[in-house]
N, C-alpha and C. Protein backbone atom coordinates (compact mmCIF):
# COMPACT_ATOMS: atom_id res chain seq x y z
N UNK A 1 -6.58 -18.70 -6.22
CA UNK A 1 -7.21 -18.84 -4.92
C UNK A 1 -8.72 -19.03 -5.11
N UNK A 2 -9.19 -19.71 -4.31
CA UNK A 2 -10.58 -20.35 -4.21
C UNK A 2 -11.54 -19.54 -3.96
N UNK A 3 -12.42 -18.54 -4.48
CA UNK A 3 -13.40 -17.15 -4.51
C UNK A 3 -14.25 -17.65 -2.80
N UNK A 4 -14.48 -18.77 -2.64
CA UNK A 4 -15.03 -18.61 -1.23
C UNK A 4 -13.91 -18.89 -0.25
N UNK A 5 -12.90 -19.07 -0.38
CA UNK A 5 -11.99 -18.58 0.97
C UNK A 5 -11.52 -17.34 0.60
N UNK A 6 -11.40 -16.62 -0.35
CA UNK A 6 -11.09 -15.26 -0.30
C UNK A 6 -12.47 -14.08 0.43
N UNK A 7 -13.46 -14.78 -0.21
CA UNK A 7 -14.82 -13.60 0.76
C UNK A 7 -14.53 -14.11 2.26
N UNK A 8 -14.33 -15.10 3.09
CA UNK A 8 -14.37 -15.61 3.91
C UNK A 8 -13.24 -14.69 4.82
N UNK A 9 -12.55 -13.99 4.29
CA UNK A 9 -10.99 -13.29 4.95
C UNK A 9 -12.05 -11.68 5.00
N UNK A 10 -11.92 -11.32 6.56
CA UNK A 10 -12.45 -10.18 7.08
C UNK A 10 -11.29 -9.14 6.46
N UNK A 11 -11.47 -8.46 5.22
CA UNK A 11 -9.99 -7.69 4.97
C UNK A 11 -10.42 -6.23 5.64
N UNK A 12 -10.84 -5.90 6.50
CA UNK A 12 -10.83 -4.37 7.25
C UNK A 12 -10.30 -4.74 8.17
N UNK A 13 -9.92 -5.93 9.25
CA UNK A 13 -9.20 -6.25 10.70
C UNK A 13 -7.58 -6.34 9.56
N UNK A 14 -6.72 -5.68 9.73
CA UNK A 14 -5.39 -5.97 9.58
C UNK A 14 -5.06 -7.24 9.76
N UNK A 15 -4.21 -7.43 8.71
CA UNK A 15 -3.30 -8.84 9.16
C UNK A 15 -1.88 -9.32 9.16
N UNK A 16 -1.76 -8.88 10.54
CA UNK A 16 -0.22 -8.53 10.41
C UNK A 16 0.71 -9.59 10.33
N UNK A 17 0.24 -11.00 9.95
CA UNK A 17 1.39 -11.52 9.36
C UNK A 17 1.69 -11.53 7.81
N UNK A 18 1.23 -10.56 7.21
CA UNK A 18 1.54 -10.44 6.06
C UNK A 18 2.65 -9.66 6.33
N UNK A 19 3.00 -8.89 6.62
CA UNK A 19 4.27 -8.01 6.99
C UNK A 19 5.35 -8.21 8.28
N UNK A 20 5.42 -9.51 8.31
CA UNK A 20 6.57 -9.94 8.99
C UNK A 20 7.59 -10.76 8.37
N UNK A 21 8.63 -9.61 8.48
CA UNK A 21 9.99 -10.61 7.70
C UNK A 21 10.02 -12.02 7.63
N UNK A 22 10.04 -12.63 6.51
CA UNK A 22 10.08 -13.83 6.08
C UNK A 22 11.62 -14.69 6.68
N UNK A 23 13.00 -13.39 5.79
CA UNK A 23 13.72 -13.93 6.48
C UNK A 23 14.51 -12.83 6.35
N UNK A 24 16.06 -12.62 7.00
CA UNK A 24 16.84 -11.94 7.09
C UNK A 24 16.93 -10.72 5.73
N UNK A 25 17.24 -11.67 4.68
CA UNK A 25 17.17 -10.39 3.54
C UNK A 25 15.45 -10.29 3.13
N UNK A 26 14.89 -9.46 3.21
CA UNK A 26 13.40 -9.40 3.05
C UNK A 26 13.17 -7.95 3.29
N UNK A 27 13.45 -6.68 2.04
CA UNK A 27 13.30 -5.11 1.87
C UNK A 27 12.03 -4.82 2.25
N UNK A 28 11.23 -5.12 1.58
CA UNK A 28 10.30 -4.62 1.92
C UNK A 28 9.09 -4.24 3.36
N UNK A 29 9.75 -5.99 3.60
CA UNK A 29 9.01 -5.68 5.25
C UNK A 29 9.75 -5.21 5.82
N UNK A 30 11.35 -5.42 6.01
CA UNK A 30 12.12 -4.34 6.68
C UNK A 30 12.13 -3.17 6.89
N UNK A 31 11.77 -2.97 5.56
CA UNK A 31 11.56 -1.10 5.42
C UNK A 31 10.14 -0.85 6.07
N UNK A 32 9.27 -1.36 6.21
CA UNK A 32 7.79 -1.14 6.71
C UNK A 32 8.11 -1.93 8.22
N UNK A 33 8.83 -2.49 8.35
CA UNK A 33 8.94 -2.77 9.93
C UNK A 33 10.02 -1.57 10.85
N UNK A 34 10.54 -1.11 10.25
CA UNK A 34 11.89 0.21 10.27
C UNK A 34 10.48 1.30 10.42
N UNK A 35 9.71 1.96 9.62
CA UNK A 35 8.82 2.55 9.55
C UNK A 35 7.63 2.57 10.97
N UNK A 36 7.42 0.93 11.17
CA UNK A 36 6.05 0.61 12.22
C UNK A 36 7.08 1.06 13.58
N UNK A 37 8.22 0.48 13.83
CA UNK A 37 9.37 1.15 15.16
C UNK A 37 9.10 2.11 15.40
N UNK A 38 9.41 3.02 14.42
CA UNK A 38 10.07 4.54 14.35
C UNK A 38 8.75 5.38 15.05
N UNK A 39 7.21 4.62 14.56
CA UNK A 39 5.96 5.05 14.94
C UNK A 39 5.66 4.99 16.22
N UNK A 40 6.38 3.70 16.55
CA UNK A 40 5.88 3.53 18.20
C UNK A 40 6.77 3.96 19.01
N UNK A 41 7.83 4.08 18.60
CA UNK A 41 8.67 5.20 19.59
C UNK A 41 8.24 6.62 19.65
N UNK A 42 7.94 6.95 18.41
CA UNK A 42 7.78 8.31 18.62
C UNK A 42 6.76 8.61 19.58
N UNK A 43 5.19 7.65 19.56
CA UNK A 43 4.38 7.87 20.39
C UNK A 43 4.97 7.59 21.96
N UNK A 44 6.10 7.07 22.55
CA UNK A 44 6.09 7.31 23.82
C UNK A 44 7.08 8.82 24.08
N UNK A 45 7.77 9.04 23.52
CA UNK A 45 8.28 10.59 23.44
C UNK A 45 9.79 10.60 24.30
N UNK A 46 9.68 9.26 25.27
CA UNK A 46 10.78 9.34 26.26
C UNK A 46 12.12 9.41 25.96
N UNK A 47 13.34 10.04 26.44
CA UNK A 47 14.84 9.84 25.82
C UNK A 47 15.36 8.71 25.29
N UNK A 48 14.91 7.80 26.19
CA UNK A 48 15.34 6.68 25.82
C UNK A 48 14.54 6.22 24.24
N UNK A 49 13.58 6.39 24.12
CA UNK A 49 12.78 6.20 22.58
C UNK A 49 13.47 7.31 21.73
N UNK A 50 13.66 8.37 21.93
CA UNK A 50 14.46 9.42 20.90
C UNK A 50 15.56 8.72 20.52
N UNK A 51 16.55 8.02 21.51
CA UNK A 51 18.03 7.62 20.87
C UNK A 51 17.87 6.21 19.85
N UNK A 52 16.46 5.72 20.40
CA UNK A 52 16.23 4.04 19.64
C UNK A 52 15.83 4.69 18.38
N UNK A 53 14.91 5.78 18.42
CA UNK A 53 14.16 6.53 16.89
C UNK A 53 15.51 6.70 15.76
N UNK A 54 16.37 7.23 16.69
CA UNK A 54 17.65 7.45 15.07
C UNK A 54 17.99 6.28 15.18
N UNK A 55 18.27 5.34 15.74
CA UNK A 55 18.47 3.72 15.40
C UNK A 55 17.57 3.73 13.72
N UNK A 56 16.05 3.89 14.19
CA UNK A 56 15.19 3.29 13.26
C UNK A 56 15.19 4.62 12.11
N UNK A 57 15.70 5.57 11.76
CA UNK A 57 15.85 6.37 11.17
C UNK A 57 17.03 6.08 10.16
N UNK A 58 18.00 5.23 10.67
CA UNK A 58 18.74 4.76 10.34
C UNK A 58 18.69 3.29 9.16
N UNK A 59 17.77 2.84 10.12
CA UNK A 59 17.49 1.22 9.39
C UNK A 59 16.84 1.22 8.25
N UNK A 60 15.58 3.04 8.65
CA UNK A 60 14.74 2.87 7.03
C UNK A 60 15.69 3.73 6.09
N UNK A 61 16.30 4.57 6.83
CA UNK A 61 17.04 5.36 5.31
C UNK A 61 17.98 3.82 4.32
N UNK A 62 18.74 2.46 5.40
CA UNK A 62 19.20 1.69 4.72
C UNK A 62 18.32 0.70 4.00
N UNK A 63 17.29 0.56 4.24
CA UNK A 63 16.32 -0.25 3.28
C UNK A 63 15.15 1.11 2.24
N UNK A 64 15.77 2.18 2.59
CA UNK A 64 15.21 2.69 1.51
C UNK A 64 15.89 2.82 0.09
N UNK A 65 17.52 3.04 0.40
CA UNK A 65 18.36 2.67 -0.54
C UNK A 65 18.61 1.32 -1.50
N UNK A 66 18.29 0.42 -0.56
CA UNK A 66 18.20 -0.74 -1.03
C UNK A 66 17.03 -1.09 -1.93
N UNK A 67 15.99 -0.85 -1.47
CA UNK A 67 14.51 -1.00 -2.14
C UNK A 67 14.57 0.43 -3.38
N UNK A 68 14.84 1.49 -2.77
CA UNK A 68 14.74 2.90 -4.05
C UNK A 68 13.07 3.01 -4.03
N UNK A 69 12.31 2.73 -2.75
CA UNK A 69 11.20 3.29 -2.41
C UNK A 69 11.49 4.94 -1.34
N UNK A 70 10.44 5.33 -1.99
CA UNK A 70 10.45 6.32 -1.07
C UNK A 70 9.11 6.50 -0.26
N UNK A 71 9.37 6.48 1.30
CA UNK A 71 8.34 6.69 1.93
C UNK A 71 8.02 6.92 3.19
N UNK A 72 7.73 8.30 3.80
CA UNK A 72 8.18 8.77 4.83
C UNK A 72 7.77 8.00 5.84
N UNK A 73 8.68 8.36 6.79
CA UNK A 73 8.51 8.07 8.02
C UNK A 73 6.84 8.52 8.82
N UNK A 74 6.68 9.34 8.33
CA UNK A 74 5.53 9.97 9.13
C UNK A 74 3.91 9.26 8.72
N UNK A 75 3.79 8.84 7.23
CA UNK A 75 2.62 8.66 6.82
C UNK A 75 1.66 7.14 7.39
N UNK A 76 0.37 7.35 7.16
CA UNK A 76 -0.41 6.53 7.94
C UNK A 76 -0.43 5.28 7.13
N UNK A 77 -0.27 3.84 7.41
CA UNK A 77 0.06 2.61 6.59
C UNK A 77 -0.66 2.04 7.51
N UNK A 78 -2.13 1.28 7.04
CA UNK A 78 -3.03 0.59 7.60
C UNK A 78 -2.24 -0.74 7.63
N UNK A 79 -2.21 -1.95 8.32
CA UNK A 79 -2.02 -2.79 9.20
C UNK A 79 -2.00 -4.12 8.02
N UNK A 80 -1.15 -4.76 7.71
CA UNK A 80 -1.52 -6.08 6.24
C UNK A 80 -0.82 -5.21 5.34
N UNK A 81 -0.04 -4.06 4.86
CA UNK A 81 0.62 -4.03 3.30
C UNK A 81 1.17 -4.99 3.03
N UNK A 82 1.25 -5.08 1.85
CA UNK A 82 1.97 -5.96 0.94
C UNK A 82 2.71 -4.89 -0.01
N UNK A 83 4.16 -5.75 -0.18
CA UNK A 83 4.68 -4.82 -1.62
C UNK A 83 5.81 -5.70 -1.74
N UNK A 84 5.53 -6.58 -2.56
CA UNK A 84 6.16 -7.49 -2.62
C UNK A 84 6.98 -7.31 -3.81
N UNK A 85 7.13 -5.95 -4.91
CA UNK A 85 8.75 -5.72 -5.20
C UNK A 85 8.68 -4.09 -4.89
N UNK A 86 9.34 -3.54 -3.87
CA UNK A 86 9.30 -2.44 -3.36
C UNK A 86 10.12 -1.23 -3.93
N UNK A 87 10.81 -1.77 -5.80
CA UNK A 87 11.67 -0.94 -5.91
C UNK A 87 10.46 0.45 -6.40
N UNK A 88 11.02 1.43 -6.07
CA UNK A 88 10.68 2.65 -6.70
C UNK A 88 9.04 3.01 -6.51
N UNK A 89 8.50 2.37 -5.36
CA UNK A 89 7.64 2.77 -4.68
C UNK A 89 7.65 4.64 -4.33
N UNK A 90 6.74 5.28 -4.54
CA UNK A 90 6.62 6.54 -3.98
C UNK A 90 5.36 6.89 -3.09
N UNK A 91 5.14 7.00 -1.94
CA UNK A 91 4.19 7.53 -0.82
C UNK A 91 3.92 8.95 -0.15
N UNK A 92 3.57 9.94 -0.62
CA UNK A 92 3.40 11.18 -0.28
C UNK A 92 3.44 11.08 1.23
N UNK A 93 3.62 12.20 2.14
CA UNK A 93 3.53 11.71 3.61
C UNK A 93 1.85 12.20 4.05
N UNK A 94 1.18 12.55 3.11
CA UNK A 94 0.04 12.89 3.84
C UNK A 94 -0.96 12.09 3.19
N UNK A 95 -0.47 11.00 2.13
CA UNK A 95 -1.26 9.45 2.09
C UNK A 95 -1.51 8.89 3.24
N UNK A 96 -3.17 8.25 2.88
CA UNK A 96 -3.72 7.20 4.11
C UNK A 96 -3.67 5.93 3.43
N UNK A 97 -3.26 4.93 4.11
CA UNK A 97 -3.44 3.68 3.57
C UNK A 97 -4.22 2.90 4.28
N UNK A 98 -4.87 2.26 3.40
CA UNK A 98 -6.18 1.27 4.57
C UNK A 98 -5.23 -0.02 5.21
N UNK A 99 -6.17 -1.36 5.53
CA UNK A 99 -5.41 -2.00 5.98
C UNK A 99 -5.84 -3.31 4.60
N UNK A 100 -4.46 -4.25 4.63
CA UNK A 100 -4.30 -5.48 3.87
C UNK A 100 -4.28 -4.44 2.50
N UNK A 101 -3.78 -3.60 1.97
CA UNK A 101 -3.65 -3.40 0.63
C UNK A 101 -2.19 -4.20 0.01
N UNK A 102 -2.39 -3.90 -0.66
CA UNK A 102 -1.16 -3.94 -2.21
C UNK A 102 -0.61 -3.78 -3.02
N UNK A 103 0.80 -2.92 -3.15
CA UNK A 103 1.15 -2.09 -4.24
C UNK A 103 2.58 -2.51 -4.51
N UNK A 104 2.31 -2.74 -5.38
CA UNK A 104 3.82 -3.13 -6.72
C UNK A 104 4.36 -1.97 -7.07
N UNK A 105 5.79 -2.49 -7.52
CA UNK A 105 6.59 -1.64 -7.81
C UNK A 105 5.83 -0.42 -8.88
N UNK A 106 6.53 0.68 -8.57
CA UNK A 106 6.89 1.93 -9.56
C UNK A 106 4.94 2.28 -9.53
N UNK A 107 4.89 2.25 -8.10
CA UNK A 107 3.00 2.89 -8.24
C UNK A 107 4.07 4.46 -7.28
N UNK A 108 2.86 5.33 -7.58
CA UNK A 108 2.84 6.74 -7.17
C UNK A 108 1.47 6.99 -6.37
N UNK A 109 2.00 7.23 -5.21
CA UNK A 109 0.75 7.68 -4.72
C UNK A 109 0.82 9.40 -4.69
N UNK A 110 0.76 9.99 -5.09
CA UNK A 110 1.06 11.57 -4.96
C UNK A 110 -0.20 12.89 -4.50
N UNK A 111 0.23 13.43 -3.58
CA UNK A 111 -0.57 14.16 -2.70
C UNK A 111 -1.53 12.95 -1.97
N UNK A 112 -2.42 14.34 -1.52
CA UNK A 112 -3.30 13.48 0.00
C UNK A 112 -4.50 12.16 -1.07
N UNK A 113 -3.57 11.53 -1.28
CA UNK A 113 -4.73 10.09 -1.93
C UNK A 113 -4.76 9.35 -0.20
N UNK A 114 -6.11 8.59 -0.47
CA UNK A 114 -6.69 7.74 0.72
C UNK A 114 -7.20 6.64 0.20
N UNK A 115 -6.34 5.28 0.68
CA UNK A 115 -6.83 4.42 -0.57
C UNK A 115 -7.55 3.79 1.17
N UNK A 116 -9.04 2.75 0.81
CA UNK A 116 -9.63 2.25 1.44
C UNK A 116 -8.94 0.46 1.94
N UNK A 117 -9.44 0.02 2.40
CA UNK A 117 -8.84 -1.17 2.71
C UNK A 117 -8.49 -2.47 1.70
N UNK A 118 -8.13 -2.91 1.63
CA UNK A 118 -7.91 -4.35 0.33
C UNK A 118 -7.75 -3.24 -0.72
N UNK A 119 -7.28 -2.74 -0.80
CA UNK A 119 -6.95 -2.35 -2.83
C UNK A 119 -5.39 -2.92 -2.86
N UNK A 120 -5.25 -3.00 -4.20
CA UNK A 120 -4.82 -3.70 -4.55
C UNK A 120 -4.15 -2.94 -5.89
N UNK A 121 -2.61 -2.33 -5.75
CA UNK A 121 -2.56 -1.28 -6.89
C UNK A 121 -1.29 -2.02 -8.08
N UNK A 122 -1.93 -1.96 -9.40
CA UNK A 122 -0.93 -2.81 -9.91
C UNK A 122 0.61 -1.92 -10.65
N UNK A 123 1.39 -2.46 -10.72
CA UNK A 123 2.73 -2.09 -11.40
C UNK A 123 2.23 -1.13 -11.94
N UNK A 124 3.63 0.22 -11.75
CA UNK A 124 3.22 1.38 -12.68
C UNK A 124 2.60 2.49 -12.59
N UNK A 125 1.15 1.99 -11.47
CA UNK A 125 0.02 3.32 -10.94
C UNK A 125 0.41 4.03 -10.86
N UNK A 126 -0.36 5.19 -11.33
CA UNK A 126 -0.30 6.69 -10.37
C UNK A 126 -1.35 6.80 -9.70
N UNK A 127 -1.54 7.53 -8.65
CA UNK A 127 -2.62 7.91 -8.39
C UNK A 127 -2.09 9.41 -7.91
N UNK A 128 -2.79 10.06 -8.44
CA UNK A 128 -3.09 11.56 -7.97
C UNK A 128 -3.77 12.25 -7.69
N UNK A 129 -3.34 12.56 -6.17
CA UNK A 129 -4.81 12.96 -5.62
C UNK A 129 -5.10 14.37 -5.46
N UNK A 130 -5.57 15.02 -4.77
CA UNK A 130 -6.11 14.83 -3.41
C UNK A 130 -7.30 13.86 -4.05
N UNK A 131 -7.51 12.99 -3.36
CA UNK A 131 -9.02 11.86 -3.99
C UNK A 131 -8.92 10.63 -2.87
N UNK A 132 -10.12 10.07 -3.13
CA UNK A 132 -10.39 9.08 -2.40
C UNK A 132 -10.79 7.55 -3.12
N UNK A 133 -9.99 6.32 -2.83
CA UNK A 133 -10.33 5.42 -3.27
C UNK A 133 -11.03 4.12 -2.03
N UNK A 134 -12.13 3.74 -3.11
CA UNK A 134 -13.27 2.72 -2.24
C UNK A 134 -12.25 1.52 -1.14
N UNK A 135 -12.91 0.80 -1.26
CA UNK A 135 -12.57 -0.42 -0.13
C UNK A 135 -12.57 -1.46 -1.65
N UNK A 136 -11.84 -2.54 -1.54
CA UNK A 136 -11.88 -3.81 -2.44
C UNK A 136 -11.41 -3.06 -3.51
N UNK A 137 -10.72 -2.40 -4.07
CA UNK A 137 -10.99 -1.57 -5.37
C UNK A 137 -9.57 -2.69 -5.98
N UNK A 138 -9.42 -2.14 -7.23
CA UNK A 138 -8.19 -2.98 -7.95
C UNK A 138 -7.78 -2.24 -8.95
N UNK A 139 -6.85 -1.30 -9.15
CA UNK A 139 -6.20 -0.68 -10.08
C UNK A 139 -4.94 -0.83 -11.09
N UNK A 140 -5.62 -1.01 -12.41
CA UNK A 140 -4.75 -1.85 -12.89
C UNK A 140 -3.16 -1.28 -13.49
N UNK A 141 -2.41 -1.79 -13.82
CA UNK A 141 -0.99 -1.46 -13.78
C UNK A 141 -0.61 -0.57 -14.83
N UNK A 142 0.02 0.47 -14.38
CA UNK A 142 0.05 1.64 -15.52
C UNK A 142 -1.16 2.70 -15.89
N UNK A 143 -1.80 2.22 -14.94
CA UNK A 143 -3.13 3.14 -14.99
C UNK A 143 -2.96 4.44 -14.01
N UNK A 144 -3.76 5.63 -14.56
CA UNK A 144 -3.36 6.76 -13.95
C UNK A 144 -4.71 7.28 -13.41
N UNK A 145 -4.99 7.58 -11.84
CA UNK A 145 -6.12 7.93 -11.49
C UNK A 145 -5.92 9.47 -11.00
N UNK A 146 -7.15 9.88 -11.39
CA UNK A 146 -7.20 11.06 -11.38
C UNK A 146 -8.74 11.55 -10.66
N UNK A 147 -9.46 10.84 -10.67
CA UNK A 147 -10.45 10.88 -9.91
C UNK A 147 -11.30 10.08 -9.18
N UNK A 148 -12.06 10.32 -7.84
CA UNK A 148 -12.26 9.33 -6.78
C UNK A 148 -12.62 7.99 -7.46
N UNK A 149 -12.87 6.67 -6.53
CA UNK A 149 -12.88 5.38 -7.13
C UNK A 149 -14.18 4.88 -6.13
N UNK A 150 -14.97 4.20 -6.48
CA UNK A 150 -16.16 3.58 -5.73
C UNK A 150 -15.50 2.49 -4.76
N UNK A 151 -16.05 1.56 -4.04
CA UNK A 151 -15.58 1.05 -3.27
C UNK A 151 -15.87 -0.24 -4.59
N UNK A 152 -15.17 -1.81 -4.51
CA UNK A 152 -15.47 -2.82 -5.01
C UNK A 152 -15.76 -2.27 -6.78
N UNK A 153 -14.60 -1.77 -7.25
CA UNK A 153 -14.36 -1.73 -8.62
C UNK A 153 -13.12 -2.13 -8.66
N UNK A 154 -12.81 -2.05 -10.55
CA UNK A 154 -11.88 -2.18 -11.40
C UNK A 154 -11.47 -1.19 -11.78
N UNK A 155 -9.95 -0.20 -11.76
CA UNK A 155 -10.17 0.51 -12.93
C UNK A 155 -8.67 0.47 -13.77
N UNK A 156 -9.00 0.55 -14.95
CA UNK A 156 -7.66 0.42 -16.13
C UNK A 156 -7.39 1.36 -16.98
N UNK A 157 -6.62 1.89 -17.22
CA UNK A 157 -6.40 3.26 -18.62
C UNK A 157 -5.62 4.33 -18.21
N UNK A 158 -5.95 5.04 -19.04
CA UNK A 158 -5.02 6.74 -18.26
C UNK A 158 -5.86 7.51 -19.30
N UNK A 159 -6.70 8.05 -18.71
CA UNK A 159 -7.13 7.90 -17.32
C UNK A 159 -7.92 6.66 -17.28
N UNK A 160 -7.56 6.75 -15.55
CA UNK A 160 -8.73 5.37 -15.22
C UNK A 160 -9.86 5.33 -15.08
N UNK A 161 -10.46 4.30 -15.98
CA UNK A 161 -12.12 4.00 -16.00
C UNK A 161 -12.33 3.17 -15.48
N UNK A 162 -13.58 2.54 -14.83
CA UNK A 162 -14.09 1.53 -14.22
C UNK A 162 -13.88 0.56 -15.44
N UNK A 163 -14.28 -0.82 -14.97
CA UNK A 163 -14.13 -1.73 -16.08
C UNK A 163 -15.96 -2.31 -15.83
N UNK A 164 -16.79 -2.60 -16.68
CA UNK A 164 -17.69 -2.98 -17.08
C UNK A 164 -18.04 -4.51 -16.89
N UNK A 165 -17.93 -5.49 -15.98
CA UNK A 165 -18.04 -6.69 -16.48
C UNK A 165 -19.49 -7.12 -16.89
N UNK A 166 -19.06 -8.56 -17.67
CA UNK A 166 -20.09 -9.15 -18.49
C UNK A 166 -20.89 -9.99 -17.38
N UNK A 167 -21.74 -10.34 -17.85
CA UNK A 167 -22.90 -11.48 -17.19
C UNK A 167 -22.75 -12.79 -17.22
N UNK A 168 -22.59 -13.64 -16.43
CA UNK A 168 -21.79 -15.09 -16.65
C UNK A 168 -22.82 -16.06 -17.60
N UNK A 169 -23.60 -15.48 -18.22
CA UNK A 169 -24.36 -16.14 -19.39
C UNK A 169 -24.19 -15.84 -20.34
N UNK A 170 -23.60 -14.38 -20.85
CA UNK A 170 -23.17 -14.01 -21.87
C UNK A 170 -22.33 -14.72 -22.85
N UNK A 171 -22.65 -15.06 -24.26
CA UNK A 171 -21.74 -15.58 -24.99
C UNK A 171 -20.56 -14.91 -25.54
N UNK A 172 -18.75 -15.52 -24.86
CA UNK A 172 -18.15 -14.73 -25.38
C UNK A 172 -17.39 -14.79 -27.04
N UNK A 173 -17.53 -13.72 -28.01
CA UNK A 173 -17.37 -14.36 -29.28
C UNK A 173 -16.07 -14.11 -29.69
């Protein structure tokens, strides 16, 4: 992708056609669209929303089986996820998620982690919190965080370190 249409994308306004079923078989948004239901029923409280809620209680326990993510019903999922292979996803329920992030299979979010908007978590992560991660951040796959993250970094290892980049004049040898 082209570095000036990517700055050009406001990633703190949600974008919710990233998370609309593509097509009939499609886990992941199912399971996060099963999830966004279950939210807005609960906020009107009425009988009629209680009997639709085990509908949707229903739909995510079957795309949770299917996917082998786990991730409660209750926790806060900013507006744009992506998880585009959703097996074995894990989400603590007292995780915050910003909006437009991204997390690949077999990441851990465990205890109260708060990831900021656009991150972007690769295959494998842990993150363990209680901690807080920046806005733009990018965590690379198999990497294990253990402590807070700046906003607009890199980090790779176990534990995770920031990554250092070079100067675009630098000769690389």
């Amino acid at each position: 992708m082209d570095s000036k249409v990517k700055n050009d994308v406001d990633w703190q306004t949600p974008i919710w056609d990233r998370e609309k079923p593509r097509r009939f078989w499609d886990p992941s948004r199912k399971l996060l669209l099963s999830i966004r239901d279950y939210q807005k029923l609960k906020m009107k409280g009425d009988a009629l929303s209680t009997l639709f809620m085990k509908l949707c209680v229903l739909r995510h326990r079957f795309w949770t089986v299917v996917t082998g993510a786990e991730i409660d019903l209750n926790c806060q999922i900013g507006g744009g996820l992506l998880m585009p292979h959703p097996n074995g996803i894990v989400i603590h329920p007292h995780a915050v998620i910003g909006a437009n992030c991204l997390i690949f299979q077999q990441v851990t979010l465990a205890g109260k982690v708060e990831l900021g908007y656009h991150v972007d978590v690769g295959a494998g992560a842990k993150i363990l919190g209680p901690l807080k991660i920046g806005d733009n951040v990018r965590v690379g796959a198999n990497s294990v965080v253990t402590k807070p993250v700046a906003s607009n970094q890199t980090v790779v290892g176990i534990p995770a370190m920031p990554v250092v980049r070079c100067k675009k004049n630098a000769v690389n040898l």
